[in-house]
Protein backbone atom coordinates (compact mmCIF):
# COMPACT_ATOMS: atom_id res chain seq x y z
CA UNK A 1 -83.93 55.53 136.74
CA UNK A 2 -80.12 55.30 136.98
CA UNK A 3 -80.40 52.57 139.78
CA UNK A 4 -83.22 50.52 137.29
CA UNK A 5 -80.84 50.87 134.32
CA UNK A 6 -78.24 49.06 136.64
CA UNK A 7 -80.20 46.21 137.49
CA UNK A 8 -81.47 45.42 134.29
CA UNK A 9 -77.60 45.71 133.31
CA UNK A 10 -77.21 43.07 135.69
CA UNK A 11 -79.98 40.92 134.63
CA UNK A 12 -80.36 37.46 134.75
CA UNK A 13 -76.38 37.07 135.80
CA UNK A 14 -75.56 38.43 131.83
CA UNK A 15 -74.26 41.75 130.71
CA UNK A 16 -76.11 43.38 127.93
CA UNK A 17 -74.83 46.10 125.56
CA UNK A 18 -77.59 47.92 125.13
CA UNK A 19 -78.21 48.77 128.92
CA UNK A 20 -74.75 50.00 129.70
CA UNK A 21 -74.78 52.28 126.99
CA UNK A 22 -77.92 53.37 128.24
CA UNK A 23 -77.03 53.66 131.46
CA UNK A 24 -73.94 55.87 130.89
CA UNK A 25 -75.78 58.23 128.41
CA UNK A 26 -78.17 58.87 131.06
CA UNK A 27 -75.44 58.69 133.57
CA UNK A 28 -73.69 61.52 131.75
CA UNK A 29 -76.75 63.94 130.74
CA UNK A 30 -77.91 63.59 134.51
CA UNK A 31 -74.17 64.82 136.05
CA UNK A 32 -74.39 67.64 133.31
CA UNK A 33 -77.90 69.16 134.39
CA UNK A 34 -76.44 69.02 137.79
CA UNK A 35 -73.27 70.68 137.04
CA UNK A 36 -74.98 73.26 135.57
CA UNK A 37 -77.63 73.83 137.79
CA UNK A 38 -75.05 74.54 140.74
CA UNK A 39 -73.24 76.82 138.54
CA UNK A 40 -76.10 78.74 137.97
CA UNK A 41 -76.71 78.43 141.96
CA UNK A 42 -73.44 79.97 142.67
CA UNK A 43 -73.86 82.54 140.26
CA UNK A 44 -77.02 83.77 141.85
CA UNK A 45 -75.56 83.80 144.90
CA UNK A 46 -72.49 85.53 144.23
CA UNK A 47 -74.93 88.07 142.70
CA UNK A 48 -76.74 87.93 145.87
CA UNK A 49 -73.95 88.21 148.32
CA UNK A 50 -72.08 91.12 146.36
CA UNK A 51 -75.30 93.51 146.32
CA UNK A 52 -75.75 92.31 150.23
CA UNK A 53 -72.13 93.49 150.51
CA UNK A 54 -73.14 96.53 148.84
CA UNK A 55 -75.79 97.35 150.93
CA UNK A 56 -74.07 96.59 153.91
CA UNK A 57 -71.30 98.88 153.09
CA UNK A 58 -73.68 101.96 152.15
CA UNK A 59 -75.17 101.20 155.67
CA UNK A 60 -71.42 101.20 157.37
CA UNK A 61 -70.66 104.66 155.77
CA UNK A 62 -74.22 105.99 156.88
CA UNK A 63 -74.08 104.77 160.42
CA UNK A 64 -70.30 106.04 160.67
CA UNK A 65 -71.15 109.54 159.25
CA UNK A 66 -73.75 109.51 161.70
CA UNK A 67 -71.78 108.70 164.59
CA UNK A 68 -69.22 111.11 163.99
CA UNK A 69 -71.41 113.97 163.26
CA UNK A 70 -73.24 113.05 166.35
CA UNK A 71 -70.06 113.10 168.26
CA UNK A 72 -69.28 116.59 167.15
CA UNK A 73 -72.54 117.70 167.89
CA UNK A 74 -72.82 116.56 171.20
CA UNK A 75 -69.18 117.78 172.23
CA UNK A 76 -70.27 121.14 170.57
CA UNK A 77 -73.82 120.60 173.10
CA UNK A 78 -72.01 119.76 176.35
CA UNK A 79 -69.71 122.68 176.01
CA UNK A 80 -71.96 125.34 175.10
CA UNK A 81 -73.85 124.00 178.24
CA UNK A 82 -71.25 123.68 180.56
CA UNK A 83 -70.49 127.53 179.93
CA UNK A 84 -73.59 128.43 180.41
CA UNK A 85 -74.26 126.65 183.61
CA UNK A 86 -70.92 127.46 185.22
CA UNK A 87 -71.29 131.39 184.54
CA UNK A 88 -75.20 131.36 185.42
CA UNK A 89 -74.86 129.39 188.56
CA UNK A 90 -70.86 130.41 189.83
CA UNK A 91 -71.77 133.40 190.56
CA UNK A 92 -72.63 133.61 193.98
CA UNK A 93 -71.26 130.81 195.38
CA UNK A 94 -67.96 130.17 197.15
CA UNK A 95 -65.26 127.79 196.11
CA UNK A 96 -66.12 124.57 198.21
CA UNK A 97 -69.49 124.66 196.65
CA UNK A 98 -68.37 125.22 193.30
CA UNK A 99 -65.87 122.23 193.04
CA UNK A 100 -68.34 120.38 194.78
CA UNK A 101 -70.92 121.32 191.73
CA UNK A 102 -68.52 121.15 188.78
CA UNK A 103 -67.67 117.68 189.96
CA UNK A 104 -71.11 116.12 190.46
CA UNK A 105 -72.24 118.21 187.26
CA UNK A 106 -68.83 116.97 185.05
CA UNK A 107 -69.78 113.02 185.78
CA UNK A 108 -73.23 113.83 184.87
CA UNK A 109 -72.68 115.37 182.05
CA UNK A 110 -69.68 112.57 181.03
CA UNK A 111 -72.06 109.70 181.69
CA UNK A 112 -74.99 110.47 179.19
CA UNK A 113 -73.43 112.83 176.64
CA UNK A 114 -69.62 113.10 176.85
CA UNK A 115 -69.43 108.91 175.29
CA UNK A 116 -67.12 110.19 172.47
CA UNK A 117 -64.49 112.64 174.44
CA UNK A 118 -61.05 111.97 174.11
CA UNK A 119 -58.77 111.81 177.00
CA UNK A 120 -56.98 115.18 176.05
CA UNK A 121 -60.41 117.31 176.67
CA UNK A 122 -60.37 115.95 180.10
CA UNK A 123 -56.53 116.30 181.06
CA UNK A 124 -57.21 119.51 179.91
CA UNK A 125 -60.60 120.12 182.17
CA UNK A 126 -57.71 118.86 185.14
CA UNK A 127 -55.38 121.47 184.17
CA UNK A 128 -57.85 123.66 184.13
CA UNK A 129 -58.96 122.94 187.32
CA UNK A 130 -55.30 122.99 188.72
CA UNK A 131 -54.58 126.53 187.25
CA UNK A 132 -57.43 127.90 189.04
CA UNK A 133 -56.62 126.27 192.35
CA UNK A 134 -52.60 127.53 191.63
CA UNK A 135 -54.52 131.41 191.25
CA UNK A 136 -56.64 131.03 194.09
CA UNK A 137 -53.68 130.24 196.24
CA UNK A 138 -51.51 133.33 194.73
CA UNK A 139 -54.78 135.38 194.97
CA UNK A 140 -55.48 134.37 198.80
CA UNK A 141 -51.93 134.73 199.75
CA UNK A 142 -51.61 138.34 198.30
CA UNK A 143 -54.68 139.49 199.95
CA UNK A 144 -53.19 138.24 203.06
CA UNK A 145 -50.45 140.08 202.80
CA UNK A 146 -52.09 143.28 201.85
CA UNK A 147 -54.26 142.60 204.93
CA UNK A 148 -51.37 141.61 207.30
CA UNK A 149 -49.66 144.93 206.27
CA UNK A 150 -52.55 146.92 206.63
CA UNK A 151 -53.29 145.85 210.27
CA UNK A 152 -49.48 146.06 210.62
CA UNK A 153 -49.05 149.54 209.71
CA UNK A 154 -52.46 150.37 211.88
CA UNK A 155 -51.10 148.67 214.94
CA UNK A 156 -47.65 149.92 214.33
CA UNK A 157 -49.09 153.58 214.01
CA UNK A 158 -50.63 153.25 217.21
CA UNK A 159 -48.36 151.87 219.18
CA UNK A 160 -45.64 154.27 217.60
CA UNK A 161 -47.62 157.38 218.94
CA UNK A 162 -47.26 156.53 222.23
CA UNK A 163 -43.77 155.52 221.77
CA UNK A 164 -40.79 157.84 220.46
CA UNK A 165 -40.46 157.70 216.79
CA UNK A 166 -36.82 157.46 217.41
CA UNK A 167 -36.92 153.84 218.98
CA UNK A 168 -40.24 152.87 216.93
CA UNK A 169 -38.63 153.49 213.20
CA UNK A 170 -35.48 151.75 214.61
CA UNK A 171 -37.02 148.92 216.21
CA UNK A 172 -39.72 148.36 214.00
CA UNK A 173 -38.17 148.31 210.45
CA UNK A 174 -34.73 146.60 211.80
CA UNK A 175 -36.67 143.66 213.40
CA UNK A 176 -39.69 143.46 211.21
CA UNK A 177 -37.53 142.96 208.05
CA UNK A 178 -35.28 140.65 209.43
CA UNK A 179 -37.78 138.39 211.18
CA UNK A 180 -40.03 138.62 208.21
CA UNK A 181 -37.38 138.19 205.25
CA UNK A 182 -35.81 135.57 207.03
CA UNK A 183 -38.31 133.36 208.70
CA UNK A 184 -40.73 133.37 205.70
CA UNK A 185 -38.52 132.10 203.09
CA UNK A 186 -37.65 128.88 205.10
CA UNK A 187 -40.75 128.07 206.53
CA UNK A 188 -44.05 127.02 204.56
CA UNK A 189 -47.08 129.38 203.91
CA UNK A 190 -49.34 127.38 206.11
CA UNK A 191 -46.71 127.51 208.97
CA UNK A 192 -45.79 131.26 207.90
CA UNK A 193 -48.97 132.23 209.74
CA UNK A 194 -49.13 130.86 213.14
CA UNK A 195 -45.45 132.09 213.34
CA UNK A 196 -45.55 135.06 212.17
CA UNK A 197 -48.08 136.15 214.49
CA UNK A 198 -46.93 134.07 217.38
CA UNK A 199 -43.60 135.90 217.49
CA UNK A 200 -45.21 138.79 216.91
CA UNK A 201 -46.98 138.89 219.70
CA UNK A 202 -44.01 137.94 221.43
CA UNK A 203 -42.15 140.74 220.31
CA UNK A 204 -44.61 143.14 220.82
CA UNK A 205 -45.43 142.03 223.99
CA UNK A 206 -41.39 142.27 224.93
CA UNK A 207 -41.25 145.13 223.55
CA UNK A 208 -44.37 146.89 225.42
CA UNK A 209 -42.79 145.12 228.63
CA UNK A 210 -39.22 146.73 227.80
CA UNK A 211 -40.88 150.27 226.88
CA UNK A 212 -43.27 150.15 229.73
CA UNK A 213 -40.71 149.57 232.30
CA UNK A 214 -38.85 152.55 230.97
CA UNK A 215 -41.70 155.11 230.74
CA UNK A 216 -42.90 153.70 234.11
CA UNK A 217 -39.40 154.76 235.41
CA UNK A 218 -39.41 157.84 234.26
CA UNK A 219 -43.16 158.55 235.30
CA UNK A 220 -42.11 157.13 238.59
CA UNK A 221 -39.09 159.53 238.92
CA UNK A 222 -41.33 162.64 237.99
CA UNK A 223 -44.15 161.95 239.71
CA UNK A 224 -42.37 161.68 242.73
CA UNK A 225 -40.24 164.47 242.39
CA UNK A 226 -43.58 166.45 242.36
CA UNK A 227 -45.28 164.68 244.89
CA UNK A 228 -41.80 165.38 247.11
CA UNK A 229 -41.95 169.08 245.76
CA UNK A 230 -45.93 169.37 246.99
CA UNK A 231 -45.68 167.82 250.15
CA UNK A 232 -42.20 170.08 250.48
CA UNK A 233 -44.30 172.41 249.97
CA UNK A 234 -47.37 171.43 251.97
CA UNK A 235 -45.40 170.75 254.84
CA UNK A 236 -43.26 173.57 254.93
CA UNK A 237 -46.35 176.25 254.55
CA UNK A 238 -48.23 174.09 257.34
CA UNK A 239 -44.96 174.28 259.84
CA UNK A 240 -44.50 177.69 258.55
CA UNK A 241 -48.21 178.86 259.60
CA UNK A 242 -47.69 176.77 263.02
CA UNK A 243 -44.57 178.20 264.26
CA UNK A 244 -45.19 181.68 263.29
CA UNK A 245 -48.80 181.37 264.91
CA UNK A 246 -47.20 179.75 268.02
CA UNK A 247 -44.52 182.68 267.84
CA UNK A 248 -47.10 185.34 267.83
CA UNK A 249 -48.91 183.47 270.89
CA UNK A 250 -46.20 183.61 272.63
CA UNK A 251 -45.31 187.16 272.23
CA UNK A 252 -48.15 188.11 272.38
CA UNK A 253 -48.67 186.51 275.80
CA UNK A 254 -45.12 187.84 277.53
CA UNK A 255 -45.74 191.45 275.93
CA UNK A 256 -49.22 191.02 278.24
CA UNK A 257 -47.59 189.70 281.23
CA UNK A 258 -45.34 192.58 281.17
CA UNK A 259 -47.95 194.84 281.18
């Protein structure tokens, strides 16, 4: 309509009056309907946008109420579990088995429900883990000192029976302390061992050689003071018996030639 307005403006090569003035009423009216029409456009979708907004925002908090309730839940879940599983099932196993378990059982556990733990719940877990390895150790190395003493003390008792308790309660607690205080506080647990009862052995077999040798000795001495005494003995009756015997033959013999 506009564009028709314009050429009949235009007509013939003339200007006419009564076209332009059409042409800019209609001009005018047209850009005002427009103008209004996008208003209204705009406001609809502002309308539109803001209750989207709305909606979307509702959503947000539901979904992120959600998530952290199922967070709790499942850290609440996977702990409750994992107590139950490590009291029913540690029971009668040993200690290779069980860190072999906890392990495989703790990156199960982490991949499908342990998504929202925080780093602190698993340093923790670690410390956890160290502290019981720290009272294992303490635990082992006490009982192996109980048992070390124990077989100590039995070995000591019967090799100090045969022994004087003189020289055994000398020996024994003069040596033992010393080597023991001494040694064990320089070297390393691990090394502790093999040492300990590699120079004990050496000692005690030292010892035995030292205390044998002495008791030997002795035994040798007395035995053959006896067996010198007996054959003394043996000897002398068995001359004895043969010279009186011969004697009596041989008076015998010259009191019978006489007669």
């Amino acid at each position: 309509m506009m564009f028709a307005m314009f050429l009949l403006f235009f007509k013939h090569g003339k200007a006419d009056k009564k076209y332009l003035v059409m042409f800019l009423f209609f001009r005018t009216n047209i850009l005002r309907f427009l103008s209004t029409k996008s208003k209204k456009q705009e406001k609809t979708d502002d309308k539109w946008t803001a209750d989207r907004k709305k909606v979307w925002w509702k959503a947000k908090k539901n979904l992120s109420s959600t998530f952290l309730i199922s967070e709790s839940q499942n850290l609440r879940i996977s702990e409750s579990q994992n107590l139950r599983i490590s009291k029913s099932q540690n029971l009668g196993r040993t200690e290779s088995q069980n860190l072999r378990i906890l392990e495989v059982q703790n990156l199960r556990i982490s991949e499908s429900q342990n998504l929202g733990r925080s780093e602190s719940q698993n340093l923790r877990t670690l410390e956890n883990l160290r502290i019981s390895e720290s009272q294992n150790l303490r635990i082992s190395e006490s009982q192996n000192l109980r048992i070390s003493e124990s077989q100590n003390l039995r070995i000591s008792e019967s090799q100090n029976l045969r022994i004087s308790e003189s020289q055994n309660l000398r020996i024994s607690e003069s040596q033992n302390l010393r080597i023991s205080e001494s040694q064990n506080l320089r070297i390393s647990e691990s090394q502790n061992l093999r040492i300990s009862e590699s120079q004990n052995l050496r000692i005690s077999e030292s010892q035995n050689l030292r205390i044998s040798e002495s008791q030997n000795l002795r035994i040798s001495e007395s035995q053959s003071l006896r067996i010198s005494e007996s054959q003394n003995l043996r000897i002398s009756e068995s001359q004895n018996l043969r010279i009186s015997e011969s004697k009596n033959l041989r008076i015998y013999e010259s009191k019978n030639l006489r007669i």
